[in-house]
PDB file of N, CA and C in Angstrom:
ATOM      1  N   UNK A   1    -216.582  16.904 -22.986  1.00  0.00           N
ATOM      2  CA  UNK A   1    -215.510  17.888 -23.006  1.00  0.00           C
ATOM      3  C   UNK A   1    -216.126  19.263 -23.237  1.00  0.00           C
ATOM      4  N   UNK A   2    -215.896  20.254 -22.405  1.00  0.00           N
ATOM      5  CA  UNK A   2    -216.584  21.961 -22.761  1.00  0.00           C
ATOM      6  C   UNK A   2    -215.450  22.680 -23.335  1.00  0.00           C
ATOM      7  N   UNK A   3    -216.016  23.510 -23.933  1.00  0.00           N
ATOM      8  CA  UNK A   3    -215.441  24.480 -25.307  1.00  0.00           C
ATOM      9  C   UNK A   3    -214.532  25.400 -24.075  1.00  0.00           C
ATOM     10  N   UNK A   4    -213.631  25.447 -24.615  1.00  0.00           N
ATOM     11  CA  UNK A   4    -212.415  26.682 -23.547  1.00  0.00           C
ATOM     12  C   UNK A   4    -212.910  28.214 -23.984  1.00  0.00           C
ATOM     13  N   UNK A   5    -212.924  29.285 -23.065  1.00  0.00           N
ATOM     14  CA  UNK A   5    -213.036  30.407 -23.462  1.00  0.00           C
ATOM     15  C   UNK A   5    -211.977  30.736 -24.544  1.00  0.00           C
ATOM     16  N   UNK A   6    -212.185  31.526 -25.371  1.00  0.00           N
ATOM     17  CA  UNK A   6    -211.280  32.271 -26.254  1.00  0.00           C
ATOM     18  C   UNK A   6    -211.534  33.942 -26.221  1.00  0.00           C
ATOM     19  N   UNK A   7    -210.556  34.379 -25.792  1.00  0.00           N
ATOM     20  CA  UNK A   7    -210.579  35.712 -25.748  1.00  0.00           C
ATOM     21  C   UNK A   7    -210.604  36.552 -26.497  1.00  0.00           C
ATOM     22  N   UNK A   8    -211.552  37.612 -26.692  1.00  0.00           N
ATOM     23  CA  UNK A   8    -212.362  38.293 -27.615  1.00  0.00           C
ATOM     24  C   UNK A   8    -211.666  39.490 -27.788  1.00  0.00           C
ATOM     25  N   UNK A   9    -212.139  40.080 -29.089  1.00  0.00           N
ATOM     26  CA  UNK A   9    -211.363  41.090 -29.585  1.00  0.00           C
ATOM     27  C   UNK A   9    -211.666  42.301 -29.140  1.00  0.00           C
ATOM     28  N   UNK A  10    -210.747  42.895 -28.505  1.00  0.00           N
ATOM     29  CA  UNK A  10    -211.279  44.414 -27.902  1.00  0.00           C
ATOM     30  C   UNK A  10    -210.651  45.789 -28.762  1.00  0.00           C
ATOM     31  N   UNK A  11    -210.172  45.408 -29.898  1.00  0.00           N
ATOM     32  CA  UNK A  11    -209.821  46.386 -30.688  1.00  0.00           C
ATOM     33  C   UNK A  11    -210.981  47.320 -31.647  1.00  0.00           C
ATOM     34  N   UNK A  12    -212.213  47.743 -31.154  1.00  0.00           N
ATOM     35  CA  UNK A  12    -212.909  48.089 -32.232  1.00  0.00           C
ATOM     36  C   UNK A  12    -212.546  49.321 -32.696  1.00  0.00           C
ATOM     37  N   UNK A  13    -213.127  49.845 -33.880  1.00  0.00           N
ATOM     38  CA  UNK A  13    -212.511  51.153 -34.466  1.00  0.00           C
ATOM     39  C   UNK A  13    -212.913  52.379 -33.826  1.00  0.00           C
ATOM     40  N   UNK A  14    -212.352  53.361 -32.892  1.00  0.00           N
ATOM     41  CA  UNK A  14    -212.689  54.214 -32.232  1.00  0.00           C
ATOM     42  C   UNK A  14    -212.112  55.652 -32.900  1.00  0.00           C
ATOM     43  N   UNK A  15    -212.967  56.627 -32.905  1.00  0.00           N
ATOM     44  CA  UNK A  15    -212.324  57.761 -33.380  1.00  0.00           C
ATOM     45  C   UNK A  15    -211.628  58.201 -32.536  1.00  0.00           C
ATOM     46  N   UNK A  16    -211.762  57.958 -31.374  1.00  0.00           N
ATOM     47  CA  UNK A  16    -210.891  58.792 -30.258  1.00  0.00           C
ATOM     48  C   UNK A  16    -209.161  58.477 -30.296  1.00  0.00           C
ATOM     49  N   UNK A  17    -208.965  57.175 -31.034  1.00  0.00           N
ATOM     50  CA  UNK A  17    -207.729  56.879 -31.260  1.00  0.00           C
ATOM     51  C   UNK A  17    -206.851  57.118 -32.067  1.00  0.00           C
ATOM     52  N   UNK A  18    -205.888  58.051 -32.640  1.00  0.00           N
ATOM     53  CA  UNK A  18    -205.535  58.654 -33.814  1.00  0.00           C
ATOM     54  C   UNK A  18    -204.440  57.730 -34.149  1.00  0.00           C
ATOM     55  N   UNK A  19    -204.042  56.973 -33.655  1.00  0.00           N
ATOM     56  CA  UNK A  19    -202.908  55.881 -33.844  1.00  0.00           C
ATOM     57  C   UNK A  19    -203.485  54.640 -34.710  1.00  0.00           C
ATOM     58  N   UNK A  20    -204.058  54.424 -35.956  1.00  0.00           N
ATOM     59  CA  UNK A  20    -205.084  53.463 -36.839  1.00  0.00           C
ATOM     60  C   UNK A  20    -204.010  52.968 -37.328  1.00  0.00           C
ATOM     61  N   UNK A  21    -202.768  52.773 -37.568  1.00  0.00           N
ATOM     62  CA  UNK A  21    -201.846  52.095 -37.920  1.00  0.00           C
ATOM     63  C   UNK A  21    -201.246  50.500 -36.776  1.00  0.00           C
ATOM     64  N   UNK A  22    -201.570  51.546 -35.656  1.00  0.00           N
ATOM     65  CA  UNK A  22    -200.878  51.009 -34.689  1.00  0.00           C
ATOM     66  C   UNK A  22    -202.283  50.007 -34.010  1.00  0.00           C
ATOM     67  N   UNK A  23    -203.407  50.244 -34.119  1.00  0.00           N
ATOM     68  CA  UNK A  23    -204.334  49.166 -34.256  1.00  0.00           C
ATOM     69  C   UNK A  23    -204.603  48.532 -35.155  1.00  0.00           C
ATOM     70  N   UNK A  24    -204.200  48.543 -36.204  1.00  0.00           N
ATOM     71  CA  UNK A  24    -204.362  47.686 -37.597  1.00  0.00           C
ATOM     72  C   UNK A  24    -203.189  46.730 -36.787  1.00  0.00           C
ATOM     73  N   UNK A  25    -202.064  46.778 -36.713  1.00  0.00           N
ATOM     74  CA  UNK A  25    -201.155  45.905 -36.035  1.00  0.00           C
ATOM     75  C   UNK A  25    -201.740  45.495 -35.184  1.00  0.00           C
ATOM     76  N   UNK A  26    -202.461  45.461 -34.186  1.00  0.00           N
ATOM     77  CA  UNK A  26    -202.534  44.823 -32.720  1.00  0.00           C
ATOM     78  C   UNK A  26    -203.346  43.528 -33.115  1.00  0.00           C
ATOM     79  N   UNK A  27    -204.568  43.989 -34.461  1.00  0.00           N
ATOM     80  CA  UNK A  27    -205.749  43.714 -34.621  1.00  0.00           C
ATOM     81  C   UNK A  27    -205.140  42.578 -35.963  1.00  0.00           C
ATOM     82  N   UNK A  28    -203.850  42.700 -36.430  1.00  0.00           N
ATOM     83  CA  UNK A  28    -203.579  41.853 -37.418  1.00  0.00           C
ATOM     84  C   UNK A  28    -202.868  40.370 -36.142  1.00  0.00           C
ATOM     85  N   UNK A  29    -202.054  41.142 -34.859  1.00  0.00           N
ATOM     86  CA  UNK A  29    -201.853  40.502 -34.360  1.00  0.00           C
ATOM     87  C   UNK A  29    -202.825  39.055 -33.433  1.00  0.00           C
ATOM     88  N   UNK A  30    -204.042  39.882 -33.615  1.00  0.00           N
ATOM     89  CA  UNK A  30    -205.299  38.647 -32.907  1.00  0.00           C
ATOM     90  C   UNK A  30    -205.424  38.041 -33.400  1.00  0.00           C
ATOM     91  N   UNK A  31    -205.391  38.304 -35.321  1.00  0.00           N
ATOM     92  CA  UNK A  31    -205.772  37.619 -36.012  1.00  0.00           C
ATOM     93  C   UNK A  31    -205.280  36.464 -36.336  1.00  0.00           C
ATOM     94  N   UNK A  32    -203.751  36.577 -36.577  1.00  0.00           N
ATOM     95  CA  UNK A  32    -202.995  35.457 -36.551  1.00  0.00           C
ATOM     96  C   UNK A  32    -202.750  34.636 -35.449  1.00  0.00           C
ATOM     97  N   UNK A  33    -203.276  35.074 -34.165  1.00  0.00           N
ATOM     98  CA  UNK A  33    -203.394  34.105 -32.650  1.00  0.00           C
ATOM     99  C   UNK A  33    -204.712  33.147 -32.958  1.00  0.00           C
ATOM    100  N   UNK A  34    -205.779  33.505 -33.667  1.00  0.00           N
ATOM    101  CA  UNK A  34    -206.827  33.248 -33.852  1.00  0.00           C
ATOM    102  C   UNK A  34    -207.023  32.037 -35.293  1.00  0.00           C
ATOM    103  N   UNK A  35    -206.378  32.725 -35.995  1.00  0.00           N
ATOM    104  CA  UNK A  35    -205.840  31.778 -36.795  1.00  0.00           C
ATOM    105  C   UNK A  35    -205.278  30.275 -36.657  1.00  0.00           C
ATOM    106  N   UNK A  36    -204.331  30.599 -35.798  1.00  0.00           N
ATOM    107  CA  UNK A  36    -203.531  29.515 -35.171  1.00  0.00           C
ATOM    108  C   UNK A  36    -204.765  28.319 -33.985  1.00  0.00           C
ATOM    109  N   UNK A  37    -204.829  29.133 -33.063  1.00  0.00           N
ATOM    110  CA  UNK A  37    -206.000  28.832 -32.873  1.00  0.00           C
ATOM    111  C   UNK A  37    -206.955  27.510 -33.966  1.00  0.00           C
ATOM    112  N   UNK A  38    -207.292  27.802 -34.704  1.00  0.00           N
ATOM    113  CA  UNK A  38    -208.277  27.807 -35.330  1.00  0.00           C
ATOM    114  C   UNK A  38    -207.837  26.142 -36.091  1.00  0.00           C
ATOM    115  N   UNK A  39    -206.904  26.311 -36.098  1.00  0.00           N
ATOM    116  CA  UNK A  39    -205.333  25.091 -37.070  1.00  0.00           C
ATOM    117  C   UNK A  39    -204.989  24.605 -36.142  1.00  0.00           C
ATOM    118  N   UNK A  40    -205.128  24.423 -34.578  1.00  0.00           N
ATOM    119  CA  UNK A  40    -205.219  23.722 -33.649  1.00  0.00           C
ATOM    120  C   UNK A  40    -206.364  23.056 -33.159  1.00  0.00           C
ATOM    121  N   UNK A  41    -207.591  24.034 -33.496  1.00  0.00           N
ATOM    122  CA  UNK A  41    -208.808  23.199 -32.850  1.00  0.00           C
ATOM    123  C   UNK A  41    -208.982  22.211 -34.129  1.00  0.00           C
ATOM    124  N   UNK A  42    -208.485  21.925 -35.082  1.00  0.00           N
ATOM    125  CA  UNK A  42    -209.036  21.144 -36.468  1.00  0.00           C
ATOM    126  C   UNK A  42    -207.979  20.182 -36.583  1.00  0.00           C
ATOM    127  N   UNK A  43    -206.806  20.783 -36.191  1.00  0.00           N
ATOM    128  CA  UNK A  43    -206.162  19.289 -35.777  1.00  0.00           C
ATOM    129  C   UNK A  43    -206.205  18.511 -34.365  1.00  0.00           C
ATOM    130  N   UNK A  44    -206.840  19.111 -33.530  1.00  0.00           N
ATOM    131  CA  UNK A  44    -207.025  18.430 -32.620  1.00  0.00           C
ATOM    132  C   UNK A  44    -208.026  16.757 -32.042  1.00  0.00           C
ATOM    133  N   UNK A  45    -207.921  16.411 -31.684  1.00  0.00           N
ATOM    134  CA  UNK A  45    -208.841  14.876 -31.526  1.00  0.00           C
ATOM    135  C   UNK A  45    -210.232  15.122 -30.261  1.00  0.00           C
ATOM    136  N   UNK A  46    -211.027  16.178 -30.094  1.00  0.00           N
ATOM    137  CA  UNK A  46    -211.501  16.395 -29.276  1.00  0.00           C
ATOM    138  C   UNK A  46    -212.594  16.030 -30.123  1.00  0.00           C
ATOM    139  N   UNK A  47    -214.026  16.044 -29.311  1.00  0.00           N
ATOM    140  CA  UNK A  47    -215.190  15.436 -30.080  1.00  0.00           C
ATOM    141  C   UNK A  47    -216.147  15.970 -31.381  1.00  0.00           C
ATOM    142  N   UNK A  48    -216.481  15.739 -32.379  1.00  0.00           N
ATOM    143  CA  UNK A  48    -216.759  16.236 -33.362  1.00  0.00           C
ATOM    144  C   UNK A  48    -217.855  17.380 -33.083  1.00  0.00           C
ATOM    145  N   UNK A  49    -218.721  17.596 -32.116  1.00  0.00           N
ATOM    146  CA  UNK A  49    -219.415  18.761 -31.755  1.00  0.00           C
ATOM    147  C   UNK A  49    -219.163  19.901 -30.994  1.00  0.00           C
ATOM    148  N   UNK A  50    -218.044  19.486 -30.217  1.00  0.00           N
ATOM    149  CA  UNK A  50    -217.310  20.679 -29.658  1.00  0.00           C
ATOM    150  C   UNK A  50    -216.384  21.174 -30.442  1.00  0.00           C
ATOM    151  N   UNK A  51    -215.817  20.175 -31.521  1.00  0.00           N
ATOM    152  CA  UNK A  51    -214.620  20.614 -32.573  1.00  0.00           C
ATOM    153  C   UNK A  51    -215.682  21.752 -33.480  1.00  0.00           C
ATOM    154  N   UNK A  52    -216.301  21.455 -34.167  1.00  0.00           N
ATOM    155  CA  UNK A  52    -217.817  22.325 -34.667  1.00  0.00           C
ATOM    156  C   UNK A  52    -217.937  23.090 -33.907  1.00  0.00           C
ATOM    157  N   UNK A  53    -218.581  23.598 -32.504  1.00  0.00           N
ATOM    158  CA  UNK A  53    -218.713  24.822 -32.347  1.00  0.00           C
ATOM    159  C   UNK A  53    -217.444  25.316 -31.806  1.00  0.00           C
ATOM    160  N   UNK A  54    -216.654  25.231 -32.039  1.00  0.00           N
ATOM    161  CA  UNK A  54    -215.245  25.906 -31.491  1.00  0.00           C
ATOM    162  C   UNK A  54    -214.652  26.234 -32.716  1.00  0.00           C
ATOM    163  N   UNK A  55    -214.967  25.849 -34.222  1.00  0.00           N
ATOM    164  CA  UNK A  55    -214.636  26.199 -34.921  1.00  0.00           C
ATOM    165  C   UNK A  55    -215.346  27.147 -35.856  1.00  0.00           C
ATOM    166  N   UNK A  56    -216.581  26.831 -35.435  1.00  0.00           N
ATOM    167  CA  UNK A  56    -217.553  28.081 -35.944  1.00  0.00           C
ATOM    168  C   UNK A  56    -217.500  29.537 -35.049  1.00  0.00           C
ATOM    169  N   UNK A  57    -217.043  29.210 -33.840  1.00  0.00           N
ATOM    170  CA  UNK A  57    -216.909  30.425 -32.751  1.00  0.00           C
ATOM    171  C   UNK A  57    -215.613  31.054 -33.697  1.00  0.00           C
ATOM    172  N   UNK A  58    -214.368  30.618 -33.913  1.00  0.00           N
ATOM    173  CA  UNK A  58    -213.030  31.189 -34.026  1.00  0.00           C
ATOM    174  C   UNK A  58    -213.385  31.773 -35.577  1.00  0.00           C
ATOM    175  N   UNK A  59    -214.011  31.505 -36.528  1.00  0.00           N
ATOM    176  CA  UNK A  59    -214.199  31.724 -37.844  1.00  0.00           C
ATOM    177  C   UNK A  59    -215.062  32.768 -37.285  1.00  0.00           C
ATOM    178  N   UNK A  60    -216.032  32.838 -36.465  1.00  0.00           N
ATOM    179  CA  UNK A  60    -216.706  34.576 -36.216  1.00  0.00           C
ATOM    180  C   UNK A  60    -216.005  35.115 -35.491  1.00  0.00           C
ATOM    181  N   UNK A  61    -215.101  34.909 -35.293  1.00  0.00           N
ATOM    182  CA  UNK A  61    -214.238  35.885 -33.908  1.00  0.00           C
ATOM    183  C   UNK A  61    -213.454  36.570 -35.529  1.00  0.00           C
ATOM    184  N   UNK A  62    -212.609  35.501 -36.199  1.00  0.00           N
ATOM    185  CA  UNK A  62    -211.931  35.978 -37.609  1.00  0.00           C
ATOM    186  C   UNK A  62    -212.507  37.291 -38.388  1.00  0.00           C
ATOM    187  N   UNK A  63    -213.869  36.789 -38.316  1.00  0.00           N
ATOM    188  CA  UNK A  63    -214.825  37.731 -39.260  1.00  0.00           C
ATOM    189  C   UNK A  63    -214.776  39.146 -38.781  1.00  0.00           C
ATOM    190  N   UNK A  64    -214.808  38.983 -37.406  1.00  0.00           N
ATOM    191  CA  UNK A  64    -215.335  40.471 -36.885  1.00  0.00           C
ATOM    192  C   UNK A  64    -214.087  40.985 -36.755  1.00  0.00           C
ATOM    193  N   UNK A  65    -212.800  40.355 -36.791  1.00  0.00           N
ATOM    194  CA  UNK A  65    -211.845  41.296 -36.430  1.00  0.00           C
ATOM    195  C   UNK A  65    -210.894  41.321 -38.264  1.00  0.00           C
ATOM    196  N   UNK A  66    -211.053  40.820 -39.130  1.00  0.00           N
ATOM    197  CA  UNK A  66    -211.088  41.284 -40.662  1.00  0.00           C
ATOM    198  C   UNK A  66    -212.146  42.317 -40.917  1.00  0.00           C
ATOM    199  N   UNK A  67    -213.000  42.596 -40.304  1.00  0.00           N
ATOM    200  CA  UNK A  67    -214.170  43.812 -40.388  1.00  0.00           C
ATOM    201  C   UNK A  67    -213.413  44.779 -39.660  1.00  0.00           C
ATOM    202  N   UNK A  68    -213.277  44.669 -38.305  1.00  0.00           N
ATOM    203  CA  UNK A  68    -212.524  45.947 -37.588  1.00  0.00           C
ATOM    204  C   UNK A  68    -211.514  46.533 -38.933  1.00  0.00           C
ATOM    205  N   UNK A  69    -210.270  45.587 -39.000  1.00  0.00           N
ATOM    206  CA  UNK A  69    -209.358  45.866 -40.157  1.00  0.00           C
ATOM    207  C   UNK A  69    -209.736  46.455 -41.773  1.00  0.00           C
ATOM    208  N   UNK A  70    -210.704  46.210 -41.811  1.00  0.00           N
ATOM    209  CA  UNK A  70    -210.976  46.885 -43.171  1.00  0.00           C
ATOM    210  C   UNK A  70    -211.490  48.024 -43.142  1.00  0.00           C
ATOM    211  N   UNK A  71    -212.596  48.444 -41.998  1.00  0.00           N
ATOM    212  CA  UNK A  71    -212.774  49.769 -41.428  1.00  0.00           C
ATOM    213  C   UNK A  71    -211.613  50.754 -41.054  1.00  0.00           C
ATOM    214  N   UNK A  72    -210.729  50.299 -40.333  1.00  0.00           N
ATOM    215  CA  UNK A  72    -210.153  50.695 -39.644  1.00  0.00           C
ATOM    216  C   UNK A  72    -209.062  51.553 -41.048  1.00  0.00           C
ATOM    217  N   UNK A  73    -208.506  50.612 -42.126  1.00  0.00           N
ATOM    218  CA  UNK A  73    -207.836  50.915 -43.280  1.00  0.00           C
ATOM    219  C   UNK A  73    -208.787  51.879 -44.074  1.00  0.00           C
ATOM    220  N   UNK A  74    -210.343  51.667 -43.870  1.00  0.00           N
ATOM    221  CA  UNK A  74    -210.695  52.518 -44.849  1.00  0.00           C
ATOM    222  C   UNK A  74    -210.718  54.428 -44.232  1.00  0.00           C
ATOM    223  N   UNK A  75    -210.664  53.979 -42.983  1.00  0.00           N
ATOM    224  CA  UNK A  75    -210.755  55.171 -41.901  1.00  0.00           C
ATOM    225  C   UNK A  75    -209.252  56.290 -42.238  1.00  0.00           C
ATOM    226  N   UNK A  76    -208.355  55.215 -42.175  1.00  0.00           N
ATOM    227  CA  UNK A  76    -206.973  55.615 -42.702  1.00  0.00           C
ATOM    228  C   UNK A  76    -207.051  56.360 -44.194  1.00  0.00           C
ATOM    229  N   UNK A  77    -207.369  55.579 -45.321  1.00  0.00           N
ATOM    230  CA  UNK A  77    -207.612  56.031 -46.515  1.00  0.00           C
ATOM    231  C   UNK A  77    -208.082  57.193 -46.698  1.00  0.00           C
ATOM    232  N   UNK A  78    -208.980  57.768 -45.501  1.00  0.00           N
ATOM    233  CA  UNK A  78    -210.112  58.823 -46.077  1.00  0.00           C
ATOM    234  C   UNK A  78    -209.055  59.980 -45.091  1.00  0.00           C
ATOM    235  N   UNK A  79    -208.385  59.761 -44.347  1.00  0.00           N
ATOM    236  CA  UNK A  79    -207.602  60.372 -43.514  1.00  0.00           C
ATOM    237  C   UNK A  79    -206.538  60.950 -44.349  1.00  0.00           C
ATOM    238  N   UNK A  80    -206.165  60.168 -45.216  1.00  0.00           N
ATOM    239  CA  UNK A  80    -205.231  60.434 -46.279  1.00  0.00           C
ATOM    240  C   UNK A  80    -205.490  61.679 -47.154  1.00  0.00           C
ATOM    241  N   UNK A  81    -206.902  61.178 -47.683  1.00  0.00           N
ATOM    242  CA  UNK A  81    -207.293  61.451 -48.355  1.00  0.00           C
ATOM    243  C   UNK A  81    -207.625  63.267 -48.364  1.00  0.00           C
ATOM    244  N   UNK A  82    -208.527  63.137 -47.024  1.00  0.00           N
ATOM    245  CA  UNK A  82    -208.487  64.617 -46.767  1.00  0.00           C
ATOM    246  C   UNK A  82    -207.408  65.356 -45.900  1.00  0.00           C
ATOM    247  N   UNK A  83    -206.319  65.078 -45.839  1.00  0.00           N
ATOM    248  CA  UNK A  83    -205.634  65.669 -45.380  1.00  0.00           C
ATOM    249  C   UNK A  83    -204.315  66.142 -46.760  1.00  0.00           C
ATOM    250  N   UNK A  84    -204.576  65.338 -47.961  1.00  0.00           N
ATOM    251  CA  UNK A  84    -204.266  65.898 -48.835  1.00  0.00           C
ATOM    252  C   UNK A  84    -204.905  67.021 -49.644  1.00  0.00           C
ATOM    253  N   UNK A  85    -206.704  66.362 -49.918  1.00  0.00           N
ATOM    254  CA  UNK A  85    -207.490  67.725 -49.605  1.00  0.00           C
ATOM    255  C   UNK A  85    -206.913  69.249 -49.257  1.00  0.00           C
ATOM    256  N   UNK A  86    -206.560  68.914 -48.243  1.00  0.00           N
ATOM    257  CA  UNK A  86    -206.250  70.454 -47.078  1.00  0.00           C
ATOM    258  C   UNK A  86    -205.665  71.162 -48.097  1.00  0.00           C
ATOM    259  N   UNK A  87    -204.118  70.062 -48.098  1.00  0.00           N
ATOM    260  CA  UNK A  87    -202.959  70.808 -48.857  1.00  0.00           C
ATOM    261  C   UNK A  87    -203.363  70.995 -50.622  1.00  0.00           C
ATOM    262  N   UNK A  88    -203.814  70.858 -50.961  1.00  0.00           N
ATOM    263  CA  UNK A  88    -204.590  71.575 -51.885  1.00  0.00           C
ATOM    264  C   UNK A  88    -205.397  72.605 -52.010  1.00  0.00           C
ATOM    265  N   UNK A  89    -206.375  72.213 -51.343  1.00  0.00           N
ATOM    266  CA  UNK A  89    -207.172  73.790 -50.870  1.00  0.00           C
ATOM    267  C   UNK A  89    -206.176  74.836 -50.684  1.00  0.00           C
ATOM    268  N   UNK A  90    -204.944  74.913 -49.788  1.00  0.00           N
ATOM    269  CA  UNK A  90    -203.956  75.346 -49.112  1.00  0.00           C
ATOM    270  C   UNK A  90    -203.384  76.372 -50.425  1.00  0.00           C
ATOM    271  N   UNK A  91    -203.195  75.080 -51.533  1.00  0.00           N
ATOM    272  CA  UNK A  91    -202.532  76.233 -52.869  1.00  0.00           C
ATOM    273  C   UNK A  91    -202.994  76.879 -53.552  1.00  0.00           C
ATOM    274  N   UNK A  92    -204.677  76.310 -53.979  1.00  0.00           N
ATOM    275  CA  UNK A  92    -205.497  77.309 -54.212  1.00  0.00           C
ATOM    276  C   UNK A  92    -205.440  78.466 -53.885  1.00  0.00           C
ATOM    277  N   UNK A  93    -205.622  78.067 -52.651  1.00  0.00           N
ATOM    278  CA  UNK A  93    -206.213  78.967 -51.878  1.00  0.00           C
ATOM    279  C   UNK A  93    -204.856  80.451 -52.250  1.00  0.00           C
ATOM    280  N   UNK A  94    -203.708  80.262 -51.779  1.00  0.00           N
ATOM    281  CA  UNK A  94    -202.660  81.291 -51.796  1.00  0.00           C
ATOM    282  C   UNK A  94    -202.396  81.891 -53.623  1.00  0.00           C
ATOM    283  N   UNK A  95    -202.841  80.643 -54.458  1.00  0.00           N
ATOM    284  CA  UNK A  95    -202.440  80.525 -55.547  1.00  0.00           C
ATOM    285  C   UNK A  95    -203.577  82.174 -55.879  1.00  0.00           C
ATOM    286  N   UNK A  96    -204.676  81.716 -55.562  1.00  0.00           N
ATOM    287  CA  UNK A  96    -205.948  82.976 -55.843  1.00  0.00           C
ATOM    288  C   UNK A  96    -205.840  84.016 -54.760  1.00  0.00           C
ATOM    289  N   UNK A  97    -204.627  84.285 -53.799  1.00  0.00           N
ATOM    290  CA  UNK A  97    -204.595  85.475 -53.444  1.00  0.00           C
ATOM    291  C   UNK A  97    -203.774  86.389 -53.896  1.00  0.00           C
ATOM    292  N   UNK A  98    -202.300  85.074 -54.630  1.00  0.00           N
ATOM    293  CA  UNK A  98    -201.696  85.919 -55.514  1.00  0.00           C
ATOM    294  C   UNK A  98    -202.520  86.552 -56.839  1.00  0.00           C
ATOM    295  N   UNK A  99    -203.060  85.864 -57.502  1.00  0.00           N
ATOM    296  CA  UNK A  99    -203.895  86.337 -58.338  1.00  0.00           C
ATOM    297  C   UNK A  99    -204.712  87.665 -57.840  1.00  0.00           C
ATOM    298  N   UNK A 100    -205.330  87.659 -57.268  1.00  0.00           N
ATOM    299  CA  UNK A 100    -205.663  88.804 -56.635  1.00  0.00           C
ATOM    300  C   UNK A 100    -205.028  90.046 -55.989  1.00  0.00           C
ATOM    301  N   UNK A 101    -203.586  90.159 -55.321  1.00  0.00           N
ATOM    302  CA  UNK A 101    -203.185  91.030 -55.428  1.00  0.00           C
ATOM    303  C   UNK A 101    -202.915  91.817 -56.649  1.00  0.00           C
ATOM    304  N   UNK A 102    -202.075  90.652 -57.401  1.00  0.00           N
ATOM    305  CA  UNK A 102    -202.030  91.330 -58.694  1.00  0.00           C
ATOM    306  C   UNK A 102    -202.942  91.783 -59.598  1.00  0.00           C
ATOM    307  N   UNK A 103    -204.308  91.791 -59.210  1.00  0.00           N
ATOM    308  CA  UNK A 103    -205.160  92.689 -60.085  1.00  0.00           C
ATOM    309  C   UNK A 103    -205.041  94.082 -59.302  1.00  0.00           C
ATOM    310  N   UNK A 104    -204.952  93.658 -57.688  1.00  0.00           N
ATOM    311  CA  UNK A 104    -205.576  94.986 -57.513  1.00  0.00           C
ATOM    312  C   UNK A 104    -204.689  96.149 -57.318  1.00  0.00           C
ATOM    313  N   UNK A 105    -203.086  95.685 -58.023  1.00  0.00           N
ATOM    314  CA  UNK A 105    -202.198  96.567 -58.513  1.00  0.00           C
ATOM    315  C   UNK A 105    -202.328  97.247 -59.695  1.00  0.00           C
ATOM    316  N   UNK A 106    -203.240  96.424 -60.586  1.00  0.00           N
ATOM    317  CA  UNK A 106    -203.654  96.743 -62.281  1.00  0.00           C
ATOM    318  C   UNK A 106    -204.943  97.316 -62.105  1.00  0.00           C
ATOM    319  N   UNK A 107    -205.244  98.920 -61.616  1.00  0.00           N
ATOM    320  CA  UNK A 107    -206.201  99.581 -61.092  1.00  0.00           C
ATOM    321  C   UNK A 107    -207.144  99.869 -62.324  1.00  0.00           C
ATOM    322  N   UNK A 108    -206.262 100.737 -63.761  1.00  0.00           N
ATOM    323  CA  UNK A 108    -207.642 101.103 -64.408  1.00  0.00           C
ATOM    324  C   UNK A 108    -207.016 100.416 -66.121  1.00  0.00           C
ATOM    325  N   UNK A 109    -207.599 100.152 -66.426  1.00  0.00           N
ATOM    326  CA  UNK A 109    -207.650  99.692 -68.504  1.00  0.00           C
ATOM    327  C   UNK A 109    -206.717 100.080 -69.140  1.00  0.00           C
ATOM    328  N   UNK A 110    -206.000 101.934 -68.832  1.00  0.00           N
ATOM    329  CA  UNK A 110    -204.831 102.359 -69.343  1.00  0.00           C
ATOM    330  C   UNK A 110    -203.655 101.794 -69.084  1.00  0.00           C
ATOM    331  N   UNK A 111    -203.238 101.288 -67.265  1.00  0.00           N
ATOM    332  CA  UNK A 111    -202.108 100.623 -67.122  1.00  0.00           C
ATOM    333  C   UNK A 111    -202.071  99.345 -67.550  1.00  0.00           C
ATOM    334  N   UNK A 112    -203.123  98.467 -68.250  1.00  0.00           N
ATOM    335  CA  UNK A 112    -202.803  97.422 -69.116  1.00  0.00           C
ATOM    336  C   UNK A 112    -202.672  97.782 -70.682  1.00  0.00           C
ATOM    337  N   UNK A 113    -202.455  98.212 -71.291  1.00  0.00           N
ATOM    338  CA  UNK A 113    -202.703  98.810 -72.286  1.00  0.00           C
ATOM    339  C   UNK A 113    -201.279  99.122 -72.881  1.00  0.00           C
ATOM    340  N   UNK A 114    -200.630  98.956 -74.008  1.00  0.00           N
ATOM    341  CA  UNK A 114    -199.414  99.878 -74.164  1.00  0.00           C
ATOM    342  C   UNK A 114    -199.829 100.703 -75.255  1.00  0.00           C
ATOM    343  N   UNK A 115    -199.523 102.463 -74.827  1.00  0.00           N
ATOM    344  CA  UNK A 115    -200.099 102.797 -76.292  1.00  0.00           C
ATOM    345  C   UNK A 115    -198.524 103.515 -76.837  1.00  0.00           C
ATOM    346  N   UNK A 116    -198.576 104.359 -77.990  1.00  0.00           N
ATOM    347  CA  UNK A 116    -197.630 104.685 -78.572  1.00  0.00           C
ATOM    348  C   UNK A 116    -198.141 105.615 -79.487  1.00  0.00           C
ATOM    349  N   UNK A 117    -197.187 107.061 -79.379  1.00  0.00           N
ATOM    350  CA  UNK A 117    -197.543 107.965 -80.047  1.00  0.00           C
ATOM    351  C   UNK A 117    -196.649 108.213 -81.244  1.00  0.00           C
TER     352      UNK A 117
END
């Protein structure tokens, strides 16, 4: 009996794709085909060496596409991450220009000063 092709994962993590949500789904979706898969070749009655490498094939097909997924989430994370960044920098940033106008309304030592005669 020969091992059936199983179709391979073409989801790898690409920067060119800004949609990482929407491949985390596709890529959760192989997984659970693969899965299944996997709970079919082990219940199946086919011969104990093709059951073996058909089950060692689907457990590395698993591997590499739980790797895509964890990249792919950590890619997300850091996406998060600095894009909250930004908006921080962002308040700083305005926070120290207000600061700065307002010095350079407070020109010399006397207009901070209150004196009294």
């Amino acid at each position: 009996m020969s091992i059936s092709a199983v179709s391979s994962s073409t989801g790898a993590a690409s920067a060119s794709k800004p949609n990482v949500s929407g491949q985390i789904s596709q890529l959760q979706g192989q997984l659970k085909d693969l899965t299944q898969k996997l709970k079919e070749t082990s219940d199946s009655d086919m011969k104990a060496e093709a059951k073996a490498q058909m089950v060692q094939m689907l457990q590395a097909q698993i591997a590499a596409i739980q790797s895509q997924i964890q990249a792919l989430q950590q890619q997300q994370n850091q996406q998060q991450m600095q894009s909250k960044d930004g908006a921080q920098n962002k308040t700083v940033q305005a926070s120290e220009e207000t600061t700065a106008a307002r010095r350079s309304t407070l020109s010399t030592l006397g207009s901070q000063v209150d004196t009294y005669a």
